[in-house]
N, C-alpha and C. Protein backbone atom coordinates (compact mmCIF):
# COMPACT_ATOMS: atom_id res chain seq x y z
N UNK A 1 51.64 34.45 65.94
CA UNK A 1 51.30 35.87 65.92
C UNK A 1 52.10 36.56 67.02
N UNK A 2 52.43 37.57 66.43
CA UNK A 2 53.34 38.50 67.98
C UNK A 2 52.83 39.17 68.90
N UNK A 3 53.21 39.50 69.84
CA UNK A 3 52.49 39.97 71.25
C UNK A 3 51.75 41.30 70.49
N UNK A 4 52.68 42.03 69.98
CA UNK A 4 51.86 43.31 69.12
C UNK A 4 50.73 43.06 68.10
N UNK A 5 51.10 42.13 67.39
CA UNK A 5 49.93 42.24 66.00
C UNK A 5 48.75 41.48 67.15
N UNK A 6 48.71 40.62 68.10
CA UNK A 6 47.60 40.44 69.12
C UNK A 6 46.84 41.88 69.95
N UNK A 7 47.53 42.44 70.24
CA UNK A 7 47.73 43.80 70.83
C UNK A 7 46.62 44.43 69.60
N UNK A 8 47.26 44.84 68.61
CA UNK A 8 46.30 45.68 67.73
C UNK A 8 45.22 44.99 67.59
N UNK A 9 45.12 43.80 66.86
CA UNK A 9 44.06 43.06 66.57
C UNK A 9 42.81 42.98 67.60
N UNK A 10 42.84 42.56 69.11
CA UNK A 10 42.56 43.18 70.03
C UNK A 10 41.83 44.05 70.39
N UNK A 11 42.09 45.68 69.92
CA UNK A 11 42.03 46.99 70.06
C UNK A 11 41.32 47.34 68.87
N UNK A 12 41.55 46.73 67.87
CA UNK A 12 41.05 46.91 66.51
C UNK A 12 39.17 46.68 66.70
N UNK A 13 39.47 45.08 66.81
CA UNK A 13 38.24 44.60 67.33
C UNK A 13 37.11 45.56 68.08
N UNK A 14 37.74 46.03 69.28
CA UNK A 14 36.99 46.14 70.66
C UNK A 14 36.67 47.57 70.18
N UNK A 15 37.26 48.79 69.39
CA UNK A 15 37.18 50.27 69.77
C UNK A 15 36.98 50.51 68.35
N UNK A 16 37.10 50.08 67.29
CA UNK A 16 37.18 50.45 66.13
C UNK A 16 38.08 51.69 65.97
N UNK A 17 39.11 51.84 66.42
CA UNK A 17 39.38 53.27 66.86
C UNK A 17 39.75 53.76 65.01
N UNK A 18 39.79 55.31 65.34
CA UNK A 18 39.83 56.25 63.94
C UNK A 18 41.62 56.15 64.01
N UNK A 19 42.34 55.84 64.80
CA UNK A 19 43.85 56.26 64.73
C UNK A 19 44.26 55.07 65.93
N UNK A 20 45.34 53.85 65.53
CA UNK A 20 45.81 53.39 66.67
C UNK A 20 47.09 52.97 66.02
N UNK A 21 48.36 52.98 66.96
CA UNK A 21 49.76 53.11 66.84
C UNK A 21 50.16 51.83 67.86
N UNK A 22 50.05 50.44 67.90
CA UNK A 22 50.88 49.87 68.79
C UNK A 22 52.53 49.56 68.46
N UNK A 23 53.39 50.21 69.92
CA UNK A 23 54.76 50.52 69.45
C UNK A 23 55.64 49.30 70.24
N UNK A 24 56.43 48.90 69.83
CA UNK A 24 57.30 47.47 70.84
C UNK A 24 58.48 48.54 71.16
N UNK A 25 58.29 49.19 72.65
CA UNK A 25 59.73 49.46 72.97
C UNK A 25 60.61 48.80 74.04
N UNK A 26 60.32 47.60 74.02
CA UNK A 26 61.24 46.71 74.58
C UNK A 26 62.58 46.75 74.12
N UNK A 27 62.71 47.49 72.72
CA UNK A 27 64.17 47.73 72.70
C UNK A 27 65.13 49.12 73.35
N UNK A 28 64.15 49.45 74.59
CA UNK A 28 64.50 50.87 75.27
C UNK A 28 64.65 50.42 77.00
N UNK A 29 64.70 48.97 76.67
CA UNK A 29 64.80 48.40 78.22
C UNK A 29 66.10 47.74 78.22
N UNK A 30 66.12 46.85 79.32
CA UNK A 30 67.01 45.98 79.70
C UNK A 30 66.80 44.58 79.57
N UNK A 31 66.20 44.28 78.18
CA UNK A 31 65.47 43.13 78.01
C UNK A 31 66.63 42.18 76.53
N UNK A 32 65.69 40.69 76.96
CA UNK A 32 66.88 40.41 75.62
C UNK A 32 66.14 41.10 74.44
N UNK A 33 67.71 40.78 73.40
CA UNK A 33 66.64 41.53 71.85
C UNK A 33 65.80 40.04 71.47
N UNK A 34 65.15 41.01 71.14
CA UNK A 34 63.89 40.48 70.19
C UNK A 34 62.80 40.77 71.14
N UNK A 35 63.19 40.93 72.16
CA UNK A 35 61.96 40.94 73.40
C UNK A 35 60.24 41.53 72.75
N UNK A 36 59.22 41.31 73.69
CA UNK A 36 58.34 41.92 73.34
C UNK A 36 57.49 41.79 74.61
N UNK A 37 57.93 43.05 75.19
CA UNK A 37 57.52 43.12 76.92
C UNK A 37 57.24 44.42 77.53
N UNK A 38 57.46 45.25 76.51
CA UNK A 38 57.07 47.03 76.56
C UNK A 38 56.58 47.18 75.57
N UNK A 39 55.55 48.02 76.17
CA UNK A 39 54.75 48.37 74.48
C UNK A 39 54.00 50.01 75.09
N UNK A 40 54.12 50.53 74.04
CA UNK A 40 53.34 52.32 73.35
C UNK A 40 52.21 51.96 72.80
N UNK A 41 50.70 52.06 73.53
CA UNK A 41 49.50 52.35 72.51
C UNK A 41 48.67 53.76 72.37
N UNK A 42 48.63 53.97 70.96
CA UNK A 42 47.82 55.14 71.14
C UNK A 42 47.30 54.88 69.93
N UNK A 43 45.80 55.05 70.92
CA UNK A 43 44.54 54.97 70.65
C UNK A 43 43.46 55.99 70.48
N UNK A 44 43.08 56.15 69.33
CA UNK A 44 41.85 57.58 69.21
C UNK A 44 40.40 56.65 68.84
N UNK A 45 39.49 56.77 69.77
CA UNK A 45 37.72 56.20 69.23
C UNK A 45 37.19 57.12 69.98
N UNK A 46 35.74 56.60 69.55
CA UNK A 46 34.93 57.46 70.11
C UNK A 46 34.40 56.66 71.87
N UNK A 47 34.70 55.70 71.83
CA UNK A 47 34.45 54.86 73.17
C UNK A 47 34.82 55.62 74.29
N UNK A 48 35.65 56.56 73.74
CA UNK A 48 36.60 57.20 75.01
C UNK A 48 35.87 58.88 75.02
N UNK A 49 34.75 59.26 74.47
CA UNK A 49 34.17 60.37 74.15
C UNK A 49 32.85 59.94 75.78
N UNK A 50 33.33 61.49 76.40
CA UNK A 50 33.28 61.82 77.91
C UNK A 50 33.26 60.73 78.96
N UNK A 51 34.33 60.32 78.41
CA UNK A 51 35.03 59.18 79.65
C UNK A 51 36.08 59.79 80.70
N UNK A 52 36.97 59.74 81.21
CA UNK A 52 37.74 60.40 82.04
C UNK A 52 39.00 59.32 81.73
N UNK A 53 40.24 60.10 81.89
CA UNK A 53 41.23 58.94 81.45
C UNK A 53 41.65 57.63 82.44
N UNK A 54 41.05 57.71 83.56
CA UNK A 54 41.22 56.50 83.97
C UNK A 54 40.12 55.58 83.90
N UNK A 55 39.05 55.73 83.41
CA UNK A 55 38.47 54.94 82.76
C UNK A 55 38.47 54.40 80.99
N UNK A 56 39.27 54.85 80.28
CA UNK A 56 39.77 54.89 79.20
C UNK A 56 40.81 54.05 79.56
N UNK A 57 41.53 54.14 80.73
CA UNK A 57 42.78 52.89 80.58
C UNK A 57 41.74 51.48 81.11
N UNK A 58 41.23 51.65 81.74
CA UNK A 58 40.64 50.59 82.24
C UNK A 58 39.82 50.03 81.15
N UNK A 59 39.29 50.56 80.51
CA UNK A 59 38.75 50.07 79.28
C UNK A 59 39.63 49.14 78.32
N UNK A 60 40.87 49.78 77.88
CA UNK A 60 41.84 48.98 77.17
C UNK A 60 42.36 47.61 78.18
N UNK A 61 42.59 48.19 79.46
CA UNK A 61 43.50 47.40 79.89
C UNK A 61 42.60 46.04 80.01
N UNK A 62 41.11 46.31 79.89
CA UNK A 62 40.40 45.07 80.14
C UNK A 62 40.17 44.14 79.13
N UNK A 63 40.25 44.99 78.09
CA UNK A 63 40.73 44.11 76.75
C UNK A 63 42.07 43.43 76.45
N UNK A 64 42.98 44.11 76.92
CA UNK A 64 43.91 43.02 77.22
C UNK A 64 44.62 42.28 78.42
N UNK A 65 43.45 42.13 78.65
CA UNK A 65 44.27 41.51 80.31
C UNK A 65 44.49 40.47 80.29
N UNK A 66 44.18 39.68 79.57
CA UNK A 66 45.44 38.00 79.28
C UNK A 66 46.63 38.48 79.17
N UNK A 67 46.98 39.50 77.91
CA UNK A 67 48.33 40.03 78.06
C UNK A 67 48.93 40.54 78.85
N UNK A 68 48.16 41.53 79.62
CA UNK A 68 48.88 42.02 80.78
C UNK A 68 49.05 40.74 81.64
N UNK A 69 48.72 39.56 81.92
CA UNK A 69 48.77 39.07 82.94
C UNK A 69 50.16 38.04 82.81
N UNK A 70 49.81 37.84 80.96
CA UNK A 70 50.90 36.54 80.94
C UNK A 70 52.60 37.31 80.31
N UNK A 71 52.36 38.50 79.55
CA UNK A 71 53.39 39.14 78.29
C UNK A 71 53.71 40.03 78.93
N UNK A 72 52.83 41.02 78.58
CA UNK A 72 53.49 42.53 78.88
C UNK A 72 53.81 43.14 80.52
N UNK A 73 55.34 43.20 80.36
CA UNK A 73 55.69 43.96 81.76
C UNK A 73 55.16 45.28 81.29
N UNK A 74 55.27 45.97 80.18
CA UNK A 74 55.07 47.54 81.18
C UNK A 74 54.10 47.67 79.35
N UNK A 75 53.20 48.82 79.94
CA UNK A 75 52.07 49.20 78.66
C UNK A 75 51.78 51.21 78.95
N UNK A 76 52.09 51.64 78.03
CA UNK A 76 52.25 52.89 77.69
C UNK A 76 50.86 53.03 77.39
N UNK A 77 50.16 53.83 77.93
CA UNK A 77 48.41 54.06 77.14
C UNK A 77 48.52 55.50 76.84
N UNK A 78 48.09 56.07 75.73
CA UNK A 78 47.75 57.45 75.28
C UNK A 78 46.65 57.18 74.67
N UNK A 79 45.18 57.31 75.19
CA UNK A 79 43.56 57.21 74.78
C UNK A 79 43.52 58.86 74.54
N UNK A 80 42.37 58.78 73.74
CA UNK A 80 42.08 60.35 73.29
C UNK A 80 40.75 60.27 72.17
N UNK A 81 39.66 60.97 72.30
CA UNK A 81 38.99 61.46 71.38
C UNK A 81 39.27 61.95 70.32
N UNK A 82 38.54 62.05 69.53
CA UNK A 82 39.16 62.12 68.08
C UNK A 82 39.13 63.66 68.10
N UNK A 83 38.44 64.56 68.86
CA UNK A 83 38.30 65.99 69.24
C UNK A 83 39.86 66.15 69.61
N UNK A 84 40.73 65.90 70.84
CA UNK A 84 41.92 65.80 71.41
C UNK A 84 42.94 65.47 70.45
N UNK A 85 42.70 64.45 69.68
CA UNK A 85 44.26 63.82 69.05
C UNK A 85 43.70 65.21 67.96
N UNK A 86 42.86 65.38 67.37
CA UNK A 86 43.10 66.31 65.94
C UNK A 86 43.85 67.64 66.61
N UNK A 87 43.33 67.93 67.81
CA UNK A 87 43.66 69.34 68.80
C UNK A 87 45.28 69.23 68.92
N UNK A 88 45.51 68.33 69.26
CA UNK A 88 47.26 67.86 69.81
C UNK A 88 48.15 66.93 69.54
N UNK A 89 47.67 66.20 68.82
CA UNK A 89 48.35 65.29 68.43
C UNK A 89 48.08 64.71 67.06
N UNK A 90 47.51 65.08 66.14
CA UNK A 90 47.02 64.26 65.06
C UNK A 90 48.55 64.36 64.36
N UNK A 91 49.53 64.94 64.10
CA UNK A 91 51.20 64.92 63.28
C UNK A 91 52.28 64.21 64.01
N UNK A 92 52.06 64.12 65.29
CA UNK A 92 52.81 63.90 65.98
C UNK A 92 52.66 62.53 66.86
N UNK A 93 53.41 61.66 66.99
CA UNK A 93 53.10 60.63 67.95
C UNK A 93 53.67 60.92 69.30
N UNK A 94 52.88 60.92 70.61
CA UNK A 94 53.40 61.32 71.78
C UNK A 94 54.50 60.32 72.29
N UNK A 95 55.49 61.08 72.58
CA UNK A 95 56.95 60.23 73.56
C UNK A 95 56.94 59.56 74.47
N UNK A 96 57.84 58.74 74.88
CA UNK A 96 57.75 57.58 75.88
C UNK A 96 58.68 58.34 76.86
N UNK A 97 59.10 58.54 77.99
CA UNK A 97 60.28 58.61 78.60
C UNK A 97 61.43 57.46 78.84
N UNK A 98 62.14 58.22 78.69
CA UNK A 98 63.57 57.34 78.83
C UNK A 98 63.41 56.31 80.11
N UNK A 99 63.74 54.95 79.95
CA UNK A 99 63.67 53.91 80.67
C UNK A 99 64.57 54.63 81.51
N UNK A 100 64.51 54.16 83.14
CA UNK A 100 65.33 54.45 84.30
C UNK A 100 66.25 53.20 84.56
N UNK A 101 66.68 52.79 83.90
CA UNK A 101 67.11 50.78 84.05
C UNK A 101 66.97 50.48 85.02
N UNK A 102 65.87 49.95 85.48
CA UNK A 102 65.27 49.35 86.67
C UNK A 102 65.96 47.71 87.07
N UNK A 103 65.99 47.53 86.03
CA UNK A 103 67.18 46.37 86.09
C UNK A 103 68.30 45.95 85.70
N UNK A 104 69.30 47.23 86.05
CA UNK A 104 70.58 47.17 85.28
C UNK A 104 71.36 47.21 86.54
């Protein structure tokens, strides 16, 4: 199974969320190809309904913290109520910024 389909499966499980997008952009680093060591999640449940967003990352991140500990160098979180993503984001998937090549 790949670091991602673990990733969703994961997230799937834990939040039931109404909308989740896990993205592999390890191909926006300085990594070999095929890599799978950056990743984009965005996540809409209700788990995250009057939470504050750093408890919303902490929430995910505690669900995957084998991964964070053993896989993933870097994890993109975009959490949101299903109130928020319909408000701002329900067409659109939010952007990553351009890698700084930290190791180039």
């Amino acid at each position: 199974m790949t670091v991602a389909a673990v990733i969703e499966q994961k997230l799937l499980d834990a939040f039931t969320p109404s909308h989740l997008e896990v993205i592999n952009e390890s191909n926006n680093h300085n990594v070999p190809p095929g890599s799978e060591s950056h990743f984009k999640v965005v996540i809409v449940a209700k788990a995250f309904e009057g939470e504050r967003l750093i408890k919303r990352h902490r929430l995910v991140n505690a669900v995957l913290a084998d991964e964070l500990a053993q896989k993933i160098h870097a994890l993109a979180l975009h959490t949101y109520t299903e109130e928020q993503w319909q408000a701002h984001y329900a067409d659109n998937t939010p952007l990553s910024p351009n890698c700084a090549g930290g190791g180039k």
